[in-house]
C-alpha atoms as a PDB file:
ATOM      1  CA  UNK A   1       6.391 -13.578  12.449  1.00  0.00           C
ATOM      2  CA  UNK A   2       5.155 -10.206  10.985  1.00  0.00           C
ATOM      3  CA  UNK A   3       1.837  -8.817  11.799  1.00  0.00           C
ATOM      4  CA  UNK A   4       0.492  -5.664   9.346  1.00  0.00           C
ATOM      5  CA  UNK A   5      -2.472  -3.590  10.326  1.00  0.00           C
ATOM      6  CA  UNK A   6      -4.134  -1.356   7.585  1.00  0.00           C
ATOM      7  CA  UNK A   7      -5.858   1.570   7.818  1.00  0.00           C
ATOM      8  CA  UNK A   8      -7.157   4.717   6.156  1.00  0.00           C
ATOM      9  CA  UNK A   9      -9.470   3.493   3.446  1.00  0.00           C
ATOM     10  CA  UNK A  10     -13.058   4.832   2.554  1.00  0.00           C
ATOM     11  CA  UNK A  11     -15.063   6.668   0.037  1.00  0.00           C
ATOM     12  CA  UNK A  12     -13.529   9.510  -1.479  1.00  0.00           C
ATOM     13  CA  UNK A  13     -15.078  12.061  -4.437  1.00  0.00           C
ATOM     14  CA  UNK A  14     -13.131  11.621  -7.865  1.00  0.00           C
ATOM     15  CA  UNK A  15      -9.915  14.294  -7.436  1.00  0.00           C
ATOM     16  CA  UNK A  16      -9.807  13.758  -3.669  1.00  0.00           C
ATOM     17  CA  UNK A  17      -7.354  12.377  -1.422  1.00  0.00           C
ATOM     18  CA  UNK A  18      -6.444   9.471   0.923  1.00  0.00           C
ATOM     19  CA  UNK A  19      -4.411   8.345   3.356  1.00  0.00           C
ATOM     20  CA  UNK A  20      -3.258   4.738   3.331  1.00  0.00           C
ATOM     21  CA  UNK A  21      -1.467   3.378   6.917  1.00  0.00           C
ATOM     22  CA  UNK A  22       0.240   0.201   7.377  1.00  0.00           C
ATOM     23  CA  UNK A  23       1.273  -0.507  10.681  1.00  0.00           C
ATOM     24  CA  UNK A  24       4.279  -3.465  11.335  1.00  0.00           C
ATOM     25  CA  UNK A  25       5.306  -5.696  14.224  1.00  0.00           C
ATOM     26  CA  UNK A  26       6.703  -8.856  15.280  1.00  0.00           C
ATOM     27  CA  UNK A  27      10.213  -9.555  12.806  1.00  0.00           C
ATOM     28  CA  UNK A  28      10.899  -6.094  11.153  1.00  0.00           C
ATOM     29  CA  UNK A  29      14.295  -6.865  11.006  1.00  0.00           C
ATOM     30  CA  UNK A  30      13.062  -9.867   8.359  1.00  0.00           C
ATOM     31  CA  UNK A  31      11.168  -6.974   6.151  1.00  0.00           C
ATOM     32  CA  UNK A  32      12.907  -5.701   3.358  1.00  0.00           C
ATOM     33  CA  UNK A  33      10.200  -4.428   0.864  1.00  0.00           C
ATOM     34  CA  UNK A  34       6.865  -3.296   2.351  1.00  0.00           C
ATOM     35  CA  UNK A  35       4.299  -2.535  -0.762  1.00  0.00           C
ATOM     36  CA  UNK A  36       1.095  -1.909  -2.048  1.00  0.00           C
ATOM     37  CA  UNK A  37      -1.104  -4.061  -3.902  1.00  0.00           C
ATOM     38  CA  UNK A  38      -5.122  -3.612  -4.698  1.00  0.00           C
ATOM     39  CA  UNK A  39      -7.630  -5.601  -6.213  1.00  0.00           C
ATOM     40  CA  UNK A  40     -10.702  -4.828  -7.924  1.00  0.00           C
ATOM     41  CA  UNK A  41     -13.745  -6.353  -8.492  1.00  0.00           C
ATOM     42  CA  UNK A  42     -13.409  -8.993 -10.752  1.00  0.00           C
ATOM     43  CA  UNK A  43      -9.213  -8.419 -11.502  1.00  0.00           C
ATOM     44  CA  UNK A  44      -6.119 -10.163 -10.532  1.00  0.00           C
ATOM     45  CA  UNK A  45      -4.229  -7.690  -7.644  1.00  0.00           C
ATOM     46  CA  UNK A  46      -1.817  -5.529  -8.837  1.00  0.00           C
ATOM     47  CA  UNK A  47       1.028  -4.091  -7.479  1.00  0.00           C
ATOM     48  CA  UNK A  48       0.406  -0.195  -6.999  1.00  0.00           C
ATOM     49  CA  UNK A  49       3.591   0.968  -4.940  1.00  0.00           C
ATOM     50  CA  UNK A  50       6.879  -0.705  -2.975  1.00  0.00           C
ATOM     51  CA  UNK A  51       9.800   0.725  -0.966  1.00  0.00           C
ATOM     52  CA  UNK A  52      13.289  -1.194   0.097  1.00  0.00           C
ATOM     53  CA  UNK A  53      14.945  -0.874   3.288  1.00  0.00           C
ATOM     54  CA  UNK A  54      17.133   1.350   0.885  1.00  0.00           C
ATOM     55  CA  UNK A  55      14.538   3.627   0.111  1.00  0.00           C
ATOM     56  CA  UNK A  56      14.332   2.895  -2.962  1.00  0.00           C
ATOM     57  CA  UNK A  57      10.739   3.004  -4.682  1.00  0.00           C
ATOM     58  CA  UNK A  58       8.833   2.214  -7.567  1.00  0.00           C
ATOM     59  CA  UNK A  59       5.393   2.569  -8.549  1.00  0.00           C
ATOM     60  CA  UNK A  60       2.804   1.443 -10.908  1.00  0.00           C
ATOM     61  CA  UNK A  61       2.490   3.439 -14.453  1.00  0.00           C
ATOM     62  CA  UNK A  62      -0.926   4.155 -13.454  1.00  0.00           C
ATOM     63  CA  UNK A  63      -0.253   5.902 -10.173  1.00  0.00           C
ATOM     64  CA  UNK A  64       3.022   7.755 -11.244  1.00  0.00           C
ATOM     65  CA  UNK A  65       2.704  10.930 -10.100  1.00  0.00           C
ATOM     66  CA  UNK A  66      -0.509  10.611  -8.173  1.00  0.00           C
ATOM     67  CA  UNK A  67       0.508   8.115  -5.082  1.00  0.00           C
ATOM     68  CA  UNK A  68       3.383   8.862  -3.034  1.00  0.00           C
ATOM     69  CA  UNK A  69       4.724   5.398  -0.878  1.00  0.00           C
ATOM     70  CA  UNK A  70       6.999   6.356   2.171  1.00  0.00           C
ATOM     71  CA  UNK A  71       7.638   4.776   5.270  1.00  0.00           C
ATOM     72  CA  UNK A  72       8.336   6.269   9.560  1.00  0.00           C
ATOM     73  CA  UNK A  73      11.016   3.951  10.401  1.00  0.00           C
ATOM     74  CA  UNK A  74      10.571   5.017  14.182  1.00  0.00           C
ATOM     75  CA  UNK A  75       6.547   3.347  13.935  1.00  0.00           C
ATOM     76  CA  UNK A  76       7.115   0.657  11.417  1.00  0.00           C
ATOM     77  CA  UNK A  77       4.949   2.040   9.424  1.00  0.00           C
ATOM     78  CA  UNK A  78       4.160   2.449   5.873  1.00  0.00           C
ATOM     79  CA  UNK A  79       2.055   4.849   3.761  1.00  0.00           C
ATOM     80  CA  UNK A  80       0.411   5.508   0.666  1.00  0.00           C
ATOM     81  CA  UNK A  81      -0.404   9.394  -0.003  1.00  0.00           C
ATOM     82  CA  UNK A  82      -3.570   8.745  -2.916  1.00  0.00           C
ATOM     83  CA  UNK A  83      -3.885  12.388  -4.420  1.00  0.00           C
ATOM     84  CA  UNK A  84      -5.897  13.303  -7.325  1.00  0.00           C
ATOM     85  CA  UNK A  85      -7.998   9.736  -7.053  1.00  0.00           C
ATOM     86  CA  UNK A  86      -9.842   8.469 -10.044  1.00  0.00           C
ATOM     87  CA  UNK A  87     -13.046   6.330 -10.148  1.00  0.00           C
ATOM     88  CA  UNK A  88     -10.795   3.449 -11.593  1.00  0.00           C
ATOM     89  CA  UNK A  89      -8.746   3.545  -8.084  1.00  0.00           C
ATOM     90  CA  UNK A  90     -11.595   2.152  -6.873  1.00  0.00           C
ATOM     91  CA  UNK A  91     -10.306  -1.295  -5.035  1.00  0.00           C
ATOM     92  CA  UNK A  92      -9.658  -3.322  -1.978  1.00  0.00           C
ATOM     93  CA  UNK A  93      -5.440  -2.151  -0.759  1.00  0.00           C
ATOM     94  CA  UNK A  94      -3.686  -4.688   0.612  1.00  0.00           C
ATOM     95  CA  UNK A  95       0.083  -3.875   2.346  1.00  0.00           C
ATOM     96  CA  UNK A  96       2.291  -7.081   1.768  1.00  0.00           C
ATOM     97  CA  UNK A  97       5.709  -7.312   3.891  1.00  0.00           C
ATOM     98  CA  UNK A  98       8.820  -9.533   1.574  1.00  0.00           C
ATOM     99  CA  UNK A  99      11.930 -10.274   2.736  1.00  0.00           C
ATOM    100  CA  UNK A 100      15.596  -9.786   0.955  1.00  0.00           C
ATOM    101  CA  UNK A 101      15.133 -12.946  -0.830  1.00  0.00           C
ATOM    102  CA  UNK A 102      11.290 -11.777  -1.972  1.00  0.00           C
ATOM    103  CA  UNK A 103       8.971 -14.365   0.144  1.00  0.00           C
ATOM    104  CA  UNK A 104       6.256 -12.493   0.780  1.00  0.00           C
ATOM    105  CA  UNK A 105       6.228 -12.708   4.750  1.00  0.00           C
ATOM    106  CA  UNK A 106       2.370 -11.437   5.544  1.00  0.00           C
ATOM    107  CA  UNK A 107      -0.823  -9.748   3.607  1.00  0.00           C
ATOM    108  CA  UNK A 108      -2.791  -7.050   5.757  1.00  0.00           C
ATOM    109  CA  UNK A 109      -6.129  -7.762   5.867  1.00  0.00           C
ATOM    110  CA  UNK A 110      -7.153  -5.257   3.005  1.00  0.00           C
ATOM    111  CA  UNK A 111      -8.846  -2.019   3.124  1.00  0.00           C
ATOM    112  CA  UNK A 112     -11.279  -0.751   0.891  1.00  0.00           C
ATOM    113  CA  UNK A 113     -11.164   2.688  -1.348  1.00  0.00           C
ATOM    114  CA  UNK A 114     -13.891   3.849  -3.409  1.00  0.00           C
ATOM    115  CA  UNK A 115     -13.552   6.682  -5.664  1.00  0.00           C
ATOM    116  CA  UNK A 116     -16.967   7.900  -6.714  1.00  0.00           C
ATOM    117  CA  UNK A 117     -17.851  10.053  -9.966  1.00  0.00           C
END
């Protein structure tokens, strides 16, 4: 199994940064994407950032420019680089682990960002 630990989320002034950390264990070898989703109050999650094993990434339209995902192969880790945050940021991340065939394998628990005016 895969086990994800968050961290890095917390109230941030509108043009600020943040720091998003997802830590992996148990099967890495079974991970293939690691990404970002978030989830505000009252909307469906969305998908804000992913990276492949190949390095490959994509991003939401939204965050182009603005969030950088990249990963530290030698800590399993994953981050999100937020730069020049927005009040509409404002949401509960959550790092999701898939496999090659796309089953999501584990949710982190969620951590919260607030971007204030």
């Amino acid at each position: 199994q895969v086990q994800l630990v968050e961290s890095g989320g917390g109230l941030v002034q509108a043009g600020g940064s943040l720091r998003l950390s997802c830590a992996a264990s148990g099967s890495i070898s079974s991970i293939n994407v690691m990404a970002w989703y978030r989830q505000a109050t009252g909307k469906q999650r969305e998908l804000v950032a992913l990276i492949i094993n190949s390095g490959s990434t994509n991003y939401a339209d939204s965050v182009k420019g603005r969030f950088t995902i990249s990963r530290d192969n030698a800590k399993n880790t994953v981050y999100l680089q937020m730069n020049s945050l927005k009040p509409e940021d404002t949401a509960v991340y959550y790092c999701n682990a898939r496999s090659a065939g796309g089953l999501t394998l584990r949710w982190g628990q969620g951590t919260q960002v607030t971007v204030s005016s």
